[in-house]
Protein backbone atom coordinates (compact mmCIF):
# COMPACT_ATOMS: atom_id res chain seq x y z
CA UNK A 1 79.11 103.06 81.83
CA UNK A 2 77.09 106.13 80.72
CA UNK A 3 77.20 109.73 81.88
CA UNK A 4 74.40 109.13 84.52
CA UNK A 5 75.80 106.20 86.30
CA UNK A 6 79.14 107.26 86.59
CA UNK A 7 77.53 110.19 87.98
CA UNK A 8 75.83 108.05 90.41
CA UNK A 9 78.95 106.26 91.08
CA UNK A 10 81.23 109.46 91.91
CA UNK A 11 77.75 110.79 94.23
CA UNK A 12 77.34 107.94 96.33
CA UNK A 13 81.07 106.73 96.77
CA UNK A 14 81.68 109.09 99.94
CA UNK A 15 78.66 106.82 101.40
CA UNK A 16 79.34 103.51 100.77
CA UNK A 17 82.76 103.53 98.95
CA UNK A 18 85.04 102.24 101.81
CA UNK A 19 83.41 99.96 104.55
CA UNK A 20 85.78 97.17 103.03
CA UNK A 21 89.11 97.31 102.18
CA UNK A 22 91.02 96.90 98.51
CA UNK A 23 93.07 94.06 98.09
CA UNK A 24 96.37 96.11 99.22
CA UNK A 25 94.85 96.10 102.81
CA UNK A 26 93.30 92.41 102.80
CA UNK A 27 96.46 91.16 104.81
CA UNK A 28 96.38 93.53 106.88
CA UNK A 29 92.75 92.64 107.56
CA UNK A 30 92.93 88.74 108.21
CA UNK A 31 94.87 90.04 111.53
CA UNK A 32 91.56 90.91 113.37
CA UNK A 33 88.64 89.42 111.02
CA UNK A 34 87.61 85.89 112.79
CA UNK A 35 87.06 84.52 109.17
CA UNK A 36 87.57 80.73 110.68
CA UNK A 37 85.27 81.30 113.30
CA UNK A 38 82.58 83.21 111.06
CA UNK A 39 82.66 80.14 108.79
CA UNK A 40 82.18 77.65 111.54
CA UNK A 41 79.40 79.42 113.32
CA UNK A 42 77.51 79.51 109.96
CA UNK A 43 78.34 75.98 109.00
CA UNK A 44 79.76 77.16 105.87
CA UNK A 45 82.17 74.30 104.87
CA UNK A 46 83.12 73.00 101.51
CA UNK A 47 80.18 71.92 98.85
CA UNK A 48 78.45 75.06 100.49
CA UNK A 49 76.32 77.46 98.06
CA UNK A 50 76.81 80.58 99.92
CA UNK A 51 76.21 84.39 98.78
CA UNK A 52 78.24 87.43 99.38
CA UNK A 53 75.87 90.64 99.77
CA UNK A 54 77.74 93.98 99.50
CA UNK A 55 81.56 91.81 98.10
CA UNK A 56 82.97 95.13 97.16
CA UNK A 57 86.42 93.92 95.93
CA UNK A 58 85.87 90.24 97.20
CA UNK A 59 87.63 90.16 100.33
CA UNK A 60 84.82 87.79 101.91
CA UNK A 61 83.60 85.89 98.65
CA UNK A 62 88.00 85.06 98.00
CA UNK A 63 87.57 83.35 101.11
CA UNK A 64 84.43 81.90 100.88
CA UNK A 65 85.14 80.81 97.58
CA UNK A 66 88.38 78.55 98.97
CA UNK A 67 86.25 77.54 102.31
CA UNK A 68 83.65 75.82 99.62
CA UNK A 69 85.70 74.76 96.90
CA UNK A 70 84.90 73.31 93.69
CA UNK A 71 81.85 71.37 94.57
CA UNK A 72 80.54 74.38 96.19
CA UNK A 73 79.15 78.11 94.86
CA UNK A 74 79.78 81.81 95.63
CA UNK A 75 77.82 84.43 94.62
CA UNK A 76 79.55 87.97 94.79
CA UNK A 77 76.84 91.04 95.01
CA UNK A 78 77.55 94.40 94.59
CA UNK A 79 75.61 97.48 93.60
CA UNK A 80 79.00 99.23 92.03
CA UNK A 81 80.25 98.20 88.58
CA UNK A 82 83.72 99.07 89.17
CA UNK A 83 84.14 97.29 92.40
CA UNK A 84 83.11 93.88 90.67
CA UNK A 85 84.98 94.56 87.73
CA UNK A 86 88.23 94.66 90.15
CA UNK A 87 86.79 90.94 91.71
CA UNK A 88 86.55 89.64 88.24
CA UNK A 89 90.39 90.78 87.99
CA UNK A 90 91.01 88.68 91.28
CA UNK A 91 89.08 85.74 90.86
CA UNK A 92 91.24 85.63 87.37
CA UNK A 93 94.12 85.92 88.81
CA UNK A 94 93.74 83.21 91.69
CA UNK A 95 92.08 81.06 88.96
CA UNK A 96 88.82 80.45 91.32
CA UNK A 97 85.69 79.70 89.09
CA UNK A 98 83.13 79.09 91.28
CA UNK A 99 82.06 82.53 91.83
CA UNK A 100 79.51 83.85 89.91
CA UNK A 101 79.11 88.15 90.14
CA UNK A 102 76.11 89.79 90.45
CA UNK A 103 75.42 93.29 89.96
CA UNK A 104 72.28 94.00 92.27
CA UNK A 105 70.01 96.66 92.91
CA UNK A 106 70.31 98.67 96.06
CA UNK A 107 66.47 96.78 97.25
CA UNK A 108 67.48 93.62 95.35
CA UNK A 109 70.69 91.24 95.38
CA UNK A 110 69.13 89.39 92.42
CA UNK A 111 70.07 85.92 93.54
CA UNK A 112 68.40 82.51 92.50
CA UNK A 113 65.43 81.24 94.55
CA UNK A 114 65.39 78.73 97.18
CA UNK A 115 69.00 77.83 95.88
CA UNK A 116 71.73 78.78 98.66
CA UNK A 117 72.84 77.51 102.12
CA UNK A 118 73.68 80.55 103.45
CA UNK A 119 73.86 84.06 102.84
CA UNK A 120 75.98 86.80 104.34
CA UNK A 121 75.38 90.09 104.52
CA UNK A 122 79.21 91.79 106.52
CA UNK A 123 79.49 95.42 107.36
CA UNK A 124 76.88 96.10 104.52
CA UNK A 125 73.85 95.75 106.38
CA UNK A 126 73.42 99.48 107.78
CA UNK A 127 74.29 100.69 104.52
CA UNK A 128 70.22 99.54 103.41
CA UNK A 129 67.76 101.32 103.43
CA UNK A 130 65.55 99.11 101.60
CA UNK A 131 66.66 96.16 104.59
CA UNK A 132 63.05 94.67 104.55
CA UNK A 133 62.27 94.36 100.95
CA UNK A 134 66.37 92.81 100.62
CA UNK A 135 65.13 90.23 103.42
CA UNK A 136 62.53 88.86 102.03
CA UNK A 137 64.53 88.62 98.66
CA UNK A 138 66.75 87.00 101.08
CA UNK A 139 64.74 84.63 102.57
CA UNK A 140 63.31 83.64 98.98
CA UNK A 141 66.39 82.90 97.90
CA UNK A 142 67.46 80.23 100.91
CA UNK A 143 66.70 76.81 100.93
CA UNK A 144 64.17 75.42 103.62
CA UNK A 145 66.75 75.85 106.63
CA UNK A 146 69.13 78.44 105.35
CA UNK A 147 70.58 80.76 106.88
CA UNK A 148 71.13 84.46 106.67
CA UNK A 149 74.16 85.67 108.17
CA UNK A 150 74.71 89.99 109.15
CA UNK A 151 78.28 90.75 110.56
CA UNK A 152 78.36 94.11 111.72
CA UNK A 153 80.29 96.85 114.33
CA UNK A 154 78.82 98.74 116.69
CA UNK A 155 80.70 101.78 117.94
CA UNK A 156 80.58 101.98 121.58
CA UNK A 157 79.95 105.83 121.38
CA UNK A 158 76.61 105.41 119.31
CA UNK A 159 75.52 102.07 121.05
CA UNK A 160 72.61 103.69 123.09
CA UNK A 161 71.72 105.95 119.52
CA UNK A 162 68.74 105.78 117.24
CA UNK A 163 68.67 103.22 114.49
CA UNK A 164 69.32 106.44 112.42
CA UNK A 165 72.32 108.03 114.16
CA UNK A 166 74.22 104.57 114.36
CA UNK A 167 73.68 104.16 110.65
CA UNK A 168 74.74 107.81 109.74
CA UNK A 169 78.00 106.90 111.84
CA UNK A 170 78.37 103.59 110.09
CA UNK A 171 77.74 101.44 113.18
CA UNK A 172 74.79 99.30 113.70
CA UNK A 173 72.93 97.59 116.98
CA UNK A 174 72.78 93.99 117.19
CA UNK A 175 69.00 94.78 118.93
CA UNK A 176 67.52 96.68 116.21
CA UNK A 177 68.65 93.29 113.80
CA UNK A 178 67.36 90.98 115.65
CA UNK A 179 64.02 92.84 115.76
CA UNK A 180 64.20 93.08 112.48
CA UNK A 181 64.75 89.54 111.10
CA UNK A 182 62.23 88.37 113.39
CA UNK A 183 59.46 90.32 111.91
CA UNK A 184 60.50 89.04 108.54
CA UNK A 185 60.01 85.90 109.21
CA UNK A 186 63.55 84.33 109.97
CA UNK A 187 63.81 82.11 113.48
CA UNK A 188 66.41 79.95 115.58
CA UNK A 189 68.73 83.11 115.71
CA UNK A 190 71.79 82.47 117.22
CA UNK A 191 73.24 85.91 118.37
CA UNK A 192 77.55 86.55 119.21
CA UNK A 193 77.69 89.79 120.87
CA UNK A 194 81.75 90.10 120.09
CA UNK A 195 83.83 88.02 117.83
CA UNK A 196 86.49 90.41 117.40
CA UNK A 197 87.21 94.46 117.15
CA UNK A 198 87.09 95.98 113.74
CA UNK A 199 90.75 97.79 112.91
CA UNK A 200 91.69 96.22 116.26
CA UNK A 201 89.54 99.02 117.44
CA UNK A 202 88.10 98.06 120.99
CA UNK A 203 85.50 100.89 120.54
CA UNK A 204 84.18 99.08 117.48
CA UNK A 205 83.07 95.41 118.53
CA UNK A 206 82.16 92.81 115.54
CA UNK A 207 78.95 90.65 116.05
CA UNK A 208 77.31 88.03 114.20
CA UNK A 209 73.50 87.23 114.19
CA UNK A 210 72.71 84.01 112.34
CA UNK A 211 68.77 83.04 111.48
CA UNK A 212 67.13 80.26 109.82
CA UNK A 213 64.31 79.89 107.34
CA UNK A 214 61.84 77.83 108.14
């Protein structure tokens, strides 16, 4: 890693270094994430080709990866080096091999086209600012009736908040999604306004919206 991108790395780590957990707290965090219910809303099951936008340390893409199994396909995307170095190290050590990493681009998850079931996108989404251009990358990469899949919290204190003020606080509105995946192009959206609190926080309430390409 040269001087430049570890400077990079150190700059933008306060922004989006800790919206998911290292694998000391993943325990901790099956208490209160609906994983089993987040699979069977997006009809991810196993032979599944599934992608993992913003896997940080591969809490998601670990499960996803045992949810599709060996006939199925993970791929991990992060924009951070040294987060999927640290998911190599785990998928080693469970001895999974049907993930394959990506390192992405923050307007680009570089996956292969028309090629994947679903894709997820969990508490990464109102970390984008380039959320239009990484649709439509998205979308190309989905086969004809895919899905795209954004998990997110919204903090009850920022709920009524601009689209800006909810992101600078980490939190995102299930309305300004919904708008948004509409005008690129995704339908049949199938919207859970509360599957859970993140942190068993009742002032931060999980949803799911789940869309379909055409």
């Amino acid at each position: 890693m040269n001087f430049i991108k570890k400077y990079l790395v150190l700059c933008l780590f306060p922004m989006i270094g800790y919206s998911q957990y290292s694998q000391n707290d993943w325990a901790e965090r099956d208490t209160w994430m609906p994983i089993e219910k987040i699979f069977e809303l997006a009809s991810i099951s196993e032979g599944s080709h599934v992608a993992d936008i913003g896997c940080h340390e591969g809490y998601l893409s670990i499960h996803l990866a045992n949810k599709v199994g060996t006939n199925g396909k993970v791929y991990a995307v992060d924009v951070r080096e040294d987060r999927l170095d640290l998911l190599e190290e785990h998928l080693k050590t469970r001895e999974l091999n049907n993930v394959s990493v990506i390192l992405g681009d923050y307007d680009n998850p570089k996956l292969p086209n028309v090629s994947l079931d679903v894709v997820v996108i969990m508490d990464t989404y109102h970390e984008m600012k380039d959320y239009m251009t990484i649709l439509e990358h998205v979308k190309l990469s989905l086969k004809p009736g895919g899905r795209i899949v954004i998990i997110e919290k919204q903090k009850l204190k920022v709920r009524d908040q601009s689209r800006a003020s909810q992101t600078d606080a980490h939190s995102m509105s299930i309305k300004y999604v919904r708008k948004e995946l509409i005008n690129a192009g995704f339908n049949q959206l199938v919207q859970k306004s509360n599957i859970g609190f993140w942190q068993n926080d009742k002032d931060k309430v999980i949803w799911m919206l789940i869309a379909t390409k055409e």
